[in-house]
PDB file of N, CA and C in Angstrom:
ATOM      1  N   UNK A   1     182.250  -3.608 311.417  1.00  0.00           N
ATOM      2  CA  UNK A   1     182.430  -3.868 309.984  1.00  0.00           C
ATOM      3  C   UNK A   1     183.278  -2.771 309.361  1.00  0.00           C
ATOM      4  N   UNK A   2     183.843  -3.500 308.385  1.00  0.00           N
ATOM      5  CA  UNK A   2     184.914  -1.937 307.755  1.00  0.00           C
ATOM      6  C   UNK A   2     184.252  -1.729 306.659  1.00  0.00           C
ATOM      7  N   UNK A   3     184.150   0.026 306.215  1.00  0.00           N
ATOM      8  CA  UNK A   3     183.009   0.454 305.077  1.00  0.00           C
ATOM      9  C   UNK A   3     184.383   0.750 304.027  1.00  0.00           C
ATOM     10  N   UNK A   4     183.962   0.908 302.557  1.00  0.00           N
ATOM     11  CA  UNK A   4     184.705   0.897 301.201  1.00  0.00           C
ATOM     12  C   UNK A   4     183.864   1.858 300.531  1.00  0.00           C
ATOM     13  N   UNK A   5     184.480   2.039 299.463  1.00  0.00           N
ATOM     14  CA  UNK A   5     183.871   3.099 298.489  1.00  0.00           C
ATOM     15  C   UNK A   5     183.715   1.911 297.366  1.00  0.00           C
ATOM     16  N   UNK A   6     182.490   1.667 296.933  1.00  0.00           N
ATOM     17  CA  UNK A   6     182.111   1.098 295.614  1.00  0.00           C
ATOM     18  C   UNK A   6     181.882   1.853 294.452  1.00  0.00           C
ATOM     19  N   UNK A   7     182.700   1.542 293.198  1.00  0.00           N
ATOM     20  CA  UNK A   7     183.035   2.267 291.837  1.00  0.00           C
ATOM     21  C   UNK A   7     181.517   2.298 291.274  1.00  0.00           C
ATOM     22  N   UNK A   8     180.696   0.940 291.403  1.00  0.00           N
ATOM     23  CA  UNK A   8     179.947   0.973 290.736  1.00  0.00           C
ATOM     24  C   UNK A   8     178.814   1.453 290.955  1.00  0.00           C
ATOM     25  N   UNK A   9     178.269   1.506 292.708  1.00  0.00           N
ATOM     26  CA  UNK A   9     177.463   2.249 293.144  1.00  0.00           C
ATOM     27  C   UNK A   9     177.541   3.695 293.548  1.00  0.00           C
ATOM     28  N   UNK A  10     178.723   3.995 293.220  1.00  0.00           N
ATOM     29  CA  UNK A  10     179.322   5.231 293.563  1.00  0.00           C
ATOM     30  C   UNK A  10     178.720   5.442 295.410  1.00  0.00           C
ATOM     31  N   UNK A  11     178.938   5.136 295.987  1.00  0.00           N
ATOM     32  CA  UNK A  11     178.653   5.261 297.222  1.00  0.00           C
ATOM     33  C   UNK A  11     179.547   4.390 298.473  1.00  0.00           C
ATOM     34  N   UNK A  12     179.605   4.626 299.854  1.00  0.00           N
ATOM     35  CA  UNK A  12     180.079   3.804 300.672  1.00  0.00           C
ATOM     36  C   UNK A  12     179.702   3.378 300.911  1.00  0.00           C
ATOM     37  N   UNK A  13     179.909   1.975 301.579  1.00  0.00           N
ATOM     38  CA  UNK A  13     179.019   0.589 301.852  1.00  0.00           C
ATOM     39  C   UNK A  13     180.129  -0.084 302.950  1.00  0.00           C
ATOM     40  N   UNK A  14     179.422  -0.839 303.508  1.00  0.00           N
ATOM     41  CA  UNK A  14     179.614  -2.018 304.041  1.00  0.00           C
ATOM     42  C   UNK A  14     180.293  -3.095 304.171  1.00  0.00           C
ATOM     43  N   UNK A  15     181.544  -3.597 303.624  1.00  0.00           N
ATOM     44  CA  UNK A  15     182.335  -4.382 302.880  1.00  0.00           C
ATOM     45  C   UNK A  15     181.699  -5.598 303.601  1.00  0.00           C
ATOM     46  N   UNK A  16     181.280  -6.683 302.690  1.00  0.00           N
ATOM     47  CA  UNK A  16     180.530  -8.328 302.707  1.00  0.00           C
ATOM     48  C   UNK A  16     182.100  -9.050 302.555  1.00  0.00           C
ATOM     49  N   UNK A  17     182.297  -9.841 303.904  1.00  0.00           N
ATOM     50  CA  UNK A  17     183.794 -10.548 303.657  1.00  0.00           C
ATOM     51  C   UNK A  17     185.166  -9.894 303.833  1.00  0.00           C
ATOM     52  N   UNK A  18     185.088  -8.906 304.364  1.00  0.00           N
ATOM     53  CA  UNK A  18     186.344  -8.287 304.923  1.00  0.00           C
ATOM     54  C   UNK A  18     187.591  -9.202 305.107  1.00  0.00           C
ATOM     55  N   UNK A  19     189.090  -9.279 304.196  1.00  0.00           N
ATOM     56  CA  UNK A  19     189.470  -9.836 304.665  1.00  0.00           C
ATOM     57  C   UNK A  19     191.025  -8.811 304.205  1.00  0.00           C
ATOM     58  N   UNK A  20     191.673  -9.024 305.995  1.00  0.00           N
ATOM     59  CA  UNK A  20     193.114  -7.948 305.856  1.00  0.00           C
ATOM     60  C   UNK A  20     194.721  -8.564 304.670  1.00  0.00           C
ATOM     61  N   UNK A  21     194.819  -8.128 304.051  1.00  0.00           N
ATOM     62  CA  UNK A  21     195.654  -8.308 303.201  1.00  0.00           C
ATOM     63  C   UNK A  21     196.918  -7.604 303.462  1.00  0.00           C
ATOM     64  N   UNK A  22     198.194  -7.611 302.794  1.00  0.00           N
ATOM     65  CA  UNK A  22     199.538  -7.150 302.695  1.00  0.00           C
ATOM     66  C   UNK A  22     199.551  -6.941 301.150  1.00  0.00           C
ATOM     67  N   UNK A  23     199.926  -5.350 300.852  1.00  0.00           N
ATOM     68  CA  UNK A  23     200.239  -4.897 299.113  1.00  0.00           C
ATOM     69  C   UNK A  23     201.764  -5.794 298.560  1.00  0.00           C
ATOM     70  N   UNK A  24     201.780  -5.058 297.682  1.00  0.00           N
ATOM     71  CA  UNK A  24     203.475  -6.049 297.507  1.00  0.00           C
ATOM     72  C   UNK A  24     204.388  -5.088 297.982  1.00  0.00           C
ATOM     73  N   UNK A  25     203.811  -3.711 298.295  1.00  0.00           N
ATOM     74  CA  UNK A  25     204.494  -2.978 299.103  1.00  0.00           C
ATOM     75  C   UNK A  25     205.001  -3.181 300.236  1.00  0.00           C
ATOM     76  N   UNK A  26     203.948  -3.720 301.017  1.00  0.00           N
ATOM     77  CA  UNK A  26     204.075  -3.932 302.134  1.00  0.00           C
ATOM     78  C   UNK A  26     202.990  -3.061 303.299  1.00  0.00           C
ATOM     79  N   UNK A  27     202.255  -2.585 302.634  1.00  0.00           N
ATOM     80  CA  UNK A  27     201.132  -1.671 303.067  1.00  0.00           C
ATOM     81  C   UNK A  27     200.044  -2.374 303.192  1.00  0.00           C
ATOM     82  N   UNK A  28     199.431  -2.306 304.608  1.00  0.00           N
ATOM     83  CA  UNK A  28     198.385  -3.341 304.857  1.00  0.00           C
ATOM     84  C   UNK A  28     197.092  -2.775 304.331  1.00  0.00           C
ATOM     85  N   UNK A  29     195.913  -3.727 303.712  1.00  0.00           N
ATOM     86  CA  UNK A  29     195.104  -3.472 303.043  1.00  0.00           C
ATOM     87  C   UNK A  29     193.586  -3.940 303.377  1.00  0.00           C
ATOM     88  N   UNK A  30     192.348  -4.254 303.093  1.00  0.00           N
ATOM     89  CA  UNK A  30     191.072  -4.636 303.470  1.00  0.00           C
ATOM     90  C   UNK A  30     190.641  -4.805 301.446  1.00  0.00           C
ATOM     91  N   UNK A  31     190.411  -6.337 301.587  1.00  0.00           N
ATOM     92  CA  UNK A  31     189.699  -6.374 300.523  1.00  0.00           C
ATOM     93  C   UNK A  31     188.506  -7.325 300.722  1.00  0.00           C
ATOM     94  N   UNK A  32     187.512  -6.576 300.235  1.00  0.00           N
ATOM     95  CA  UNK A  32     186.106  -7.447 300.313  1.00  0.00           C
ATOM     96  C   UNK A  32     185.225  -7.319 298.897  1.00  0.00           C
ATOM     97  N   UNK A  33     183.664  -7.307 299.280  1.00  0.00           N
ATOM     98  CA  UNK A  33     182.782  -7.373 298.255  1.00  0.00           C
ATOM     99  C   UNK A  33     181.606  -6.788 298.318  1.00  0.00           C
ATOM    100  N   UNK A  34     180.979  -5.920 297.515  1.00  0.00           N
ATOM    101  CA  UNK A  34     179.935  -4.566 297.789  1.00  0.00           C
ATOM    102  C   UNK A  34     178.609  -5.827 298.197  1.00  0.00           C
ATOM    103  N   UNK A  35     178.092  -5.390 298.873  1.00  0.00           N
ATOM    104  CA  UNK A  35     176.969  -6.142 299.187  1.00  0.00           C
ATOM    105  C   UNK A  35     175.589  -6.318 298.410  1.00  0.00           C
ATOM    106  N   UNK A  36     175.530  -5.186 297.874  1.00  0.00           N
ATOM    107  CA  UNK A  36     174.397  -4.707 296.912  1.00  0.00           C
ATOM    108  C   UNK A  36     174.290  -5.354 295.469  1.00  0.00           C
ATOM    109  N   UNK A  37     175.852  -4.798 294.961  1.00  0.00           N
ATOM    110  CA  UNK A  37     176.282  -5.519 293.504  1.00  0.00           C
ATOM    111  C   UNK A  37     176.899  -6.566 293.097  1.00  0.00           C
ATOM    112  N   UNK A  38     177.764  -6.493 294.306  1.00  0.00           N
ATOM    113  CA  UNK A  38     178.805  -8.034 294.154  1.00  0.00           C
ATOM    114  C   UNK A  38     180.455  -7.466 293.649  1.00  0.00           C
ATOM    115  N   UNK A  39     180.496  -6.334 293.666  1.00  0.00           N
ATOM    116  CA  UNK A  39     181.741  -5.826 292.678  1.00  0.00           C
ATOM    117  C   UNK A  39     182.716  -5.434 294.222  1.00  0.00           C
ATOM    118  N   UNK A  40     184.090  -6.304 293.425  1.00  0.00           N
ATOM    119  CA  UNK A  40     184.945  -6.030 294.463  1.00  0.00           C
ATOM    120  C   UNK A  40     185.203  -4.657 295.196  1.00  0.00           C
ATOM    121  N   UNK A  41     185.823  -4.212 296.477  1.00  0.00           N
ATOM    122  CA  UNK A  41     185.924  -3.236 297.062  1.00  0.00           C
ATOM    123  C   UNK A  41     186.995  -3.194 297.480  1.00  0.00           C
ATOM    124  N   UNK A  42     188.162  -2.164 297.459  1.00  0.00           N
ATOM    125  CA  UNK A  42     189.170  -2.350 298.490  1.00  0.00           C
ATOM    126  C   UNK A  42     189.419  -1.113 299.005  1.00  0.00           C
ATOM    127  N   UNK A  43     190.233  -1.021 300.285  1.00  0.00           N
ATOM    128  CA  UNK A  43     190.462  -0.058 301.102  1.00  0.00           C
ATOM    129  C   UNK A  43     192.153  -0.341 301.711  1.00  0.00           C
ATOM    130  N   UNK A  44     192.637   0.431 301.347  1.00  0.00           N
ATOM    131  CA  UNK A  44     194.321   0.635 301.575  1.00  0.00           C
ATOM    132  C   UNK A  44     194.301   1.673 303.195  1.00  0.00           C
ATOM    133  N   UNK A  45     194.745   0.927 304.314  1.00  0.00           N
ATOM    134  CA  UNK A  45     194.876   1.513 305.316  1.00  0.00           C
ATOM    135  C   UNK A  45     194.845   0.519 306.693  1.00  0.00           C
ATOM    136  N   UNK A  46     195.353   0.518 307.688  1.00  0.00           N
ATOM    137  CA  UNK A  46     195.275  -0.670 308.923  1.00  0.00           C
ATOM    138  C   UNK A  46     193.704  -0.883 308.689  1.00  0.00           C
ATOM    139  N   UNK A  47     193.939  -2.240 309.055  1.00  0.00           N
ATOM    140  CA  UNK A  47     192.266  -2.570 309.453  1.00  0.00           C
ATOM    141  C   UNK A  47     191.452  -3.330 310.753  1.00  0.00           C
TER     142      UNK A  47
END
């Protein structure tokens, strides 16, 4: 599983739904959903 930093729990977690994305940069990305709260998560880096 790939872990994220959640804003709202202030803590790292778990990302629920991991799914690899492309920025408009062109920089590959991981965006999912905190498991706890529901509040989006993302992580900028290969995944």
């Amino acid at each position: 599983m790939t872990t994220g930093y959640c804003v709202k729990c202030r803590t790292k977690r778990e990302m629920k739904d991991p799914k690899s994305i492309t920025m408009k940069n062109g920089r590959p990305a991981t965006k999912g959903t905190c498991p706890t709260c529901g509040t989006k998560m993302f992580r900028i880096g290969k995944t």
